[in-house]
N, C-alpha and C. Protein backbone atom coordinates (compact mmCIF):
# COMPACT_ATOMS: atom_id res chain seq x y z
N UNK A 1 1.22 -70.05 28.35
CA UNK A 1 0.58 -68.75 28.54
C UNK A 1 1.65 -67.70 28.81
N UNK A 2 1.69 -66.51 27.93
CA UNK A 2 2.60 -65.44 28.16
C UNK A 2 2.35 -64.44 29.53
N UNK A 3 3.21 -64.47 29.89
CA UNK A 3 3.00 -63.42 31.05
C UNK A 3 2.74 -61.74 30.70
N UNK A 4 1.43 -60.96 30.41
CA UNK A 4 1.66 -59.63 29.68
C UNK A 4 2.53 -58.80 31.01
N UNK A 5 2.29 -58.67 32.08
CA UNK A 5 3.02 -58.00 32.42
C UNK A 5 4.76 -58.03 32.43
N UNK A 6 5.29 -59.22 32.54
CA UNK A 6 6.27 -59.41 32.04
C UNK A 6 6.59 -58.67 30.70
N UNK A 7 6.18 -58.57 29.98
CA UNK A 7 6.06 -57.70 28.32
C UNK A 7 6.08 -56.59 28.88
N UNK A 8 5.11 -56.02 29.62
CA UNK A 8 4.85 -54.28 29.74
C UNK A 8 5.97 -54.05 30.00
N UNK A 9 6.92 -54.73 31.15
CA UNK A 9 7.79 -53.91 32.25
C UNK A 9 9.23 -53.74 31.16
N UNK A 10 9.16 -55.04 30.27
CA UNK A 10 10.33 -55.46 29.40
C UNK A 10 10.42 -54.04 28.74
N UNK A 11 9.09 -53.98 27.81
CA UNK A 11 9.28 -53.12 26.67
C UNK A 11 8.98 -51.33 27.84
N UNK A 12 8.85 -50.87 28.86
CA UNK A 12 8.55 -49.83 29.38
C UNK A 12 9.99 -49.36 29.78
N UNK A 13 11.10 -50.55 29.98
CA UNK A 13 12.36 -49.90 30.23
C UNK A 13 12.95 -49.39 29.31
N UNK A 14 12.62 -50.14 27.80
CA UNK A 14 13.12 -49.80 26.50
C UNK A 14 12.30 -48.16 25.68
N UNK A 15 11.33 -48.22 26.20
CA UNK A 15 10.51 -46.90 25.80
C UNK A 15 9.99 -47.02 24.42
N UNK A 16 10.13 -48.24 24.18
CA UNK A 16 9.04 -48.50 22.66
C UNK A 16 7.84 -48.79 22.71
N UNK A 17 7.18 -48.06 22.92
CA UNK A 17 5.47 -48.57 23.30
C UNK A 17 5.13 -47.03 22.99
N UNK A 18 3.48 -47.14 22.44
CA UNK A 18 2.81 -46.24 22.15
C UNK A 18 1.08 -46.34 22.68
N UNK A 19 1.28 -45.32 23.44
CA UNK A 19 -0.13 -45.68 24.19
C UNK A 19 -1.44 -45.43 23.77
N UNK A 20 -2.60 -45.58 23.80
CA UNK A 20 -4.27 -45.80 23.07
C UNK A 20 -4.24 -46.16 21.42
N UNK A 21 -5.81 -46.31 22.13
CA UNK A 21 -6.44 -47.24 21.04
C UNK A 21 -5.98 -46.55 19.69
N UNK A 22 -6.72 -45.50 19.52
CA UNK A 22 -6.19 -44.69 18.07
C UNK A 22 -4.66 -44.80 17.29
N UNK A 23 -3.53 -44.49 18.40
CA UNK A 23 -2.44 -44.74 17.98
C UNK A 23 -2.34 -46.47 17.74
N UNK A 24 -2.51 -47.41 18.63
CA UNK A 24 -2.54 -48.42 18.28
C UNK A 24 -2.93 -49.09 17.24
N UNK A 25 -4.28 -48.57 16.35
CA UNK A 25 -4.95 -49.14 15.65
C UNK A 25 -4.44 -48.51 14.07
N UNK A 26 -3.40 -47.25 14.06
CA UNK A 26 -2.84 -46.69 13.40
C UNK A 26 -1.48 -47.24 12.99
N UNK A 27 -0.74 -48.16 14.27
CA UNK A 27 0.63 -48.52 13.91
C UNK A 27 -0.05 -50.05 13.80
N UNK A 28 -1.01 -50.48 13.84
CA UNK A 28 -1.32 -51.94 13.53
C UNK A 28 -1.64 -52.45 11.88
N UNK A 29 -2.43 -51.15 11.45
CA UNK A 29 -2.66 -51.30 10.08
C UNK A 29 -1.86 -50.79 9.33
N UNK A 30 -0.98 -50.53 9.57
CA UNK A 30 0.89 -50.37 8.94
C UNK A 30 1.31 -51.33 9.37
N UNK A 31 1.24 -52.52 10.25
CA UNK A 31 2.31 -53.46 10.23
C UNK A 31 3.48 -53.21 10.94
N UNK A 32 3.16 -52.15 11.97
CA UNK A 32 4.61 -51.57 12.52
C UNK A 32 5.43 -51.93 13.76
N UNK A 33 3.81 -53.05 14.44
CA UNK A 33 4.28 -53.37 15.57
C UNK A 33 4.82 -54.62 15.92
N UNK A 34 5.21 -54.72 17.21
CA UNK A 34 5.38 -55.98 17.59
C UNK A 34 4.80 -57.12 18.21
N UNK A 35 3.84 -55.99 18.89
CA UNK A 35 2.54 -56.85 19.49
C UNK A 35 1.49 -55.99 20.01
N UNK A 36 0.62 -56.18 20.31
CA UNK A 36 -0.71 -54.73 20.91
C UNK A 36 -1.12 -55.65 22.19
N UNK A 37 -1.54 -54.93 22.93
CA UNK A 37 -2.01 -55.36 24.50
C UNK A 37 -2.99 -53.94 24.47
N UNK A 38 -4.14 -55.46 24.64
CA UNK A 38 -5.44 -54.15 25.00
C UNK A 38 -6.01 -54.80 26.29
N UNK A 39 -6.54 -54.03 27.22
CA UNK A 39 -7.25 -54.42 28.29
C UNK A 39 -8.77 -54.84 28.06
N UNK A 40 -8.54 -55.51 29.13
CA UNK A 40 -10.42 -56.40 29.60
C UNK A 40 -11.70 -55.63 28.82
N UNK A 41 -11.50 -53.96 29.23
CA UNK A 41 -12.44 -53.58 28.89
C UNK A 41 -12.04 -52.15 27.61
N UNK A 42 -11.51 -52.77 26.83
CA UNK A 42 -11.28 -52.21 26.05
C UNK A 42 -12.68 -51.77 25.06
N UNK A 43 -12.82 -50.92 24.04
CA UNK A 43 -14.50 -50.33 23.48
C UNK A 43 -14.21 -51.51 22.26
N UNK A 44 -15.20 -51.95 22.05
CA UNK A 44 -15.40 -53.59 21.49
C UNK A 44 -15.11 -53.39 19.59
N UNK A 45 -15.68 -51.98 19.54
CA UNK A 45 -15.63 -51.40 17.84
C UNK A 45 -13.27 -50.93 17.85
N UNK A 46 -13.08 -50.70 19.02
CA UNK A 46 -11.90 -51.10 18.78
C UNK A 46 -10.89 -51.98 19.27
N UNK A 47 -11.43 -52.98 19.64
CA UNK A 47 -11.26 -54.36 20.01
C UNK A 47 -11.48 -54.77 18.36
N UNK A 48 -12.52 -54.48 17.84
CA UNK A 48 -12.82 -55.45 16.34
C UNK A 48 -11.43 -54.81 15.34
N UNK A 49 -11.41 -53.62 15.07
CA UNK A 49 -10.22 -52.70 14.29
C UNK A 49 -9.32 -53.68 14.77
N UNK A 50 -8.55 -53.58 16.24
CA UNK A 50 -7.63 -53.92 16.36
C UNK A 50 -7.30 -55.64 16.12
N UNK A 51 -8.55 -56.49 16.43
CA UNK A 51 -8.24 -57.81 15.80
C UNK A 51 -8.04 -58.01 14.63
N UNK A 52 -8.95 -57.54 13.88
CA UNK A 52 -8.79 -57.38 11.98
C UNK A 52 -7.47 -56.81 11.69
N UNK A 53 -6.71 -56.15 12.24
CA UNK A 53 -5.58 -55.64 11.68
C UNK A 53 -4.09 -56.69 11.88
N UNK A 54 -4.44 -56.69 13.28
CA UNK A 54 -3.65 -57.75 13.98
C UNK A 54 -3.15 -59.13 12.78
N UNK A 55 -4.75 -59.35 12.52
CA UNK A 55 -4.61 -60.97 12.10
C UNK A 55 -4.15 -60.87 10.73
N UNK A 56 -3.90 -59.27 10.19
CA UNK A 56 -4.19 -59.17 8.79
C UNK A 56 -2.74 -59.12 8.46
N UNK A 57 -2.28 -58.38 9.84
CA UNK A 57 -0.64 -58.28 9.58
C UNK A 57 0.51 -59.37 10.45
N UNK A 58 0.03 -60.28 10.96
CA UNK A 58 0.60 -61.34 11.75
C UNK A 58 1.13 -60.28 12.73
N UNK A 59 0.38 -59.41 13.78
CA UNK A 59 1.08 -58.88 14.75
C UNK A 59 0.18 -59.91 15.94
N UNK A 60 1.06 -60.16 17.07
CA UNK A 60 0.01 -61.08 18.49
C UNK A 60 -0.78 -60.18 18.67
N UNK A 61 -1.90 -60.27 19.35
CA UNK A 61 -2.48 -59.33 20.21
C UNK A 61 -3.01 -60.20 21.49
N UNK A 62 -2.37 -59.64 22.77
CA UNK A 62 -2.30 -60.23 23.75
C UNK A 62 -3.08 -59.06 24.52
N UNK A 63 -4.32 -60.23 25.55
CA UNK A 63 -5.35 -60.05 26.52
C UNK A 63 -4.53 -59.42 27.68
N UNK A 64 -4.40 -58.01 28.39
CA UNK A 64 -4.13 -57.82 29.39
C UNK A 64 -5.86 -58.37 30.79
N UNK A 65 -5.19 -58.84 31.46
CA UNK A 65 -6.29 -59.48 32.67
C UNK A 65 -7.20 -58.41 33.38
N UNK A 66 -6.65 -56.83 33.76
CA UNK A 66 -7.38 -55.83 34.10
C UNK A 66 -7.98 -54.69 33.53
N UNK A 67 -8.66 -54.16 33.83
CA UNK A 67 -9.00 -53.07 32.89
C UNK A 67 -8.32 -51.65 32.37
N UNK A 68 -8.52 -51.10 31.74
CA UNK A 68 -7.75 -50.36 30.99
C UNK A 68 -6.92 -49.08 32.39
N UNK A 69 -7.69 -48.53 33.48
CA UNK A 69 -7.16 -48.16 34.99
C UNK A 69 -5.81 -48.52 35.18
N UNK A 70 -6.54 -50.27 35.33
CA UNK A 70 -5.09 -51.23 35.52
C UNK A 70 -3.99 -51.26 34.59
N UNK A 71 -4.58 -50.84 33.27
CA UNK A 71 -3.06 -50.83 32.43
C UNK A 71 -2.51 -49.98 32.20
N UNK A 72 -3.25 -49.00 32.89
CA UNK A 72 -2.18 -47.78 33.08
C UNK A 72 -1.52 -47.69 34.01
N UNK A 73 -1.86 -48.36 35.32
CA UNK A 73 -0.62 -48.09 36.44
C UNK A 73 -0.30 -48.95 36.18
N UNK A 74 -0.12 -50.32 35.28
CA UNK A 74 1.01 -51.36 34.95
C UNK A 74 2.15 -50.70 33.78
N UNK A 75 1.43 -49.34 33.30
CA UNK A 75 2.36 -48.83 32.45
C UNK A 75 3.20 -47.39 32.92
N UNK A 76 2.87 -47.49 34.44
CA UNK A 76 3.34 -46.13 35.21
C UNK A 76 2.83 -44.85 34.67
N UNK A 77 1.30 -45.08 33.99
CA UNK A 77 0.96 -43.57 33.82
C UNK A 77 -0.22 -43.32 34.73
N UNK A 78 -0.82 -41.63 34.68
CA UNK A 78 -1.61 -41.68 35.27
C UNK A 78 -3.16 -41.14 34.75
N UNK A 79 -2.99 -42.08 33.89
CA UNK A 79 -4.68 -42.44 32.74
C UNK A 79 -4.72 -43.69 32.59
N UNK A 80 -5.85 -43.82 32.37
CA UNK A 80 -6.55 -45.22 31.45
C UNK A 80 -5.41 -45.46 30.25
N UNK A 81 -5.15 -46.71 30.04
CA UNK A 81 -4.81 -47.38 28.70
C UNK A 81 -5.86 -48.34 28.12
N UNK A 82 -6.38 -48.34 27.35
CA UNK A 82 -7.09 -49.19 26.64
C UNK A 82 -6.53 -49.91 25.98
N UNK A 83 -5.34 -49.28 24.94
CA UNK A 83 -4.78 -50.19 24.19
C UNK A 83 -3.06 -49.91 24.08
N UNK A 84 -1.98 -50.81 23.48
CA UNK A 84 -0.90 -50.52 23.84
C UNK A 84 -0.47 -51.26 22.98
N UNK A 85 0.71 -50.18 21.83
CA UNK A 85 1.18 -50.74 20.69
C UNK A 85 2.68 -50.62 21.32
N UNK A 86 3.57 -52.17 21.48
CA UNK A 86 4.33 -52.36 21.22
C UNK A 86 5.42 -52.29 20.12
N UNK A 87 6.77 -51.33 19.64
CA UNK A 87 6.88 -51.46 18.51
C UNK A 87 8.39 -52.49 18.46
N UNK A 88 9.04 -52.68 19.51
CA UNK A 88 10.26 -53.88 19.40
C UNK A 88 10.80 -54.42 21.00
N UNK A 89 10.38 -55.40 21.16
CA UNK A 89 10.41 -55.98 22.59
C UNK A 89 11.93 -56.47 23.06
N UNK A 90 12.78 -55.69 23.36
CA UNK A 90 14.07 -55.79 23.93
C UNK A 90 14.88 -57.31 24.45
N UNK A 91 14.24 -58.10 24.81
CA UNK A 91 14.70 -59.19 25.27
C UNK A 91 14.42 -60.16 24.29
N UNK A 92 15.41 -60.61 23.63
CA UNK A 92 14.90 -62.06 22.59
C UNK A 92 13.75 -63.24 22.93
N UNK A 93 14.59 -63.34 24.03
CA UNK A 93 13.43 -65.01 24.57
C UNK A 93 12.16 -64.26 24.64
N UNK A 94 11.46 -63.39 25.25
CA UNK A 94 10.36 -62.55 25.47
C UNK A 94 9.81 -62.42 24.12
N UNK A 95 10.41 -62.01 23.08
CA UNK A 95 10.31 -61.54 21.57
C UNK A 95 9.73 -63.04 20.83
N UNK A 96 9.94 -63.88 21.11
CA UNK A 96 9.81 -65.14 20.92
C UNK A 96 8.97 -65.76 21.38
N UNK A 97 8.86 -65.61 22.67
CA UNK A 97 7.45 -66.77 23.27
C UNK A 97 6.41 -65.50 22.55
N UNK A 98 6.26 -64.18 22.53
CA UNK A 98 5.21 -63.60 22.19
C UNK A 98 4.78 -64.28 20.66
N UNK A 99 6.22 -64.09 19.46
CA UNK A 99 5.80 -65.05 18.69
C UNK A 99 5.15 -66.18 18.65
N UNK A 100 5.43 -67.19 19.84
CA UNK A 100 5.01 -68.31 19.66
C UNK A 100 3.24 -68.36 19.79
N UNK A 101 3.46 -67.48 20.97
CA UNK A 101 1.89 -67.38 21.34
C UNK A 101 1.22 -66.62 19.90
N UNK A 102 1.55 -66.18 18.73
CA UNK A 102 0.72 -65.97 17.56
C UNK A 102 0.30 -67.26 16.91
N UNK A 103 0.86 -67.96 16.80
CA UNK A 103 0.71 -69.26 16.74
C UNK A 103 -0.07 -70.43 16.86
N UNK A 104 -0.13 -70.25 18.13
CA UNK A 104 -1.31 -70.89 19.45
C UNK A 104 -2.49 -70.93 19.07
N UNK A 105 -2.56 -69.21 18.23
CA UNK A 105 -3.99 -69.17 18.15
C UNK A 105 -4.73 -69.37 16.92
């Protein structure tokens, strides 16, 4: 099991991340990312976008555990995140187990 917050903090020092659903679901169906992290309660019509794209372009898409509140102060802002497009995860080994976990599933 990947640790997402481990991911957030990795890729938040690097500043490659792009925050909500819209942008997310925009760099997913280009193929641009590295991985998407959407929260618990993410809106389910883009929960579906973002799985269909995901699976279409071999990007992970990894379950953050709290709700979208929570993934914004895990992303030091001060809004809701719903969704969160990763576009290159700085640490190899990190870059890798996320790969692996595409896999898994």
């Amino acid at each position: 099991m990947i640790d997402v917050n481990r991911v957030i903090q990795s890729v938040l020092k690097s500043g490659r991340a792009f925050y909500g659903a819209h942008e997310t679901a925009k760099t997913a169906k280009t193929g641009r990312a590295a991985a998407i992290i959407v929260s618990s309660n993410c809106p389910s019509e883009f929960l579906k976008t973002l799985e269909d794209a995901s699976s279409r372009s071999a990007i992970p898409l990894l379950k953050f555990p709290g709700s979208s509140k929570d993934l914004g102060v895990a992303c030091h802002k001060p809004f809701a995140v719903a969704a969160l497009t990763i576009r290159e995860i700085p640490e190899p080994d990190l870059a890798m187990e996320v790969r692996e976990s595409l896999k898994e599933e």
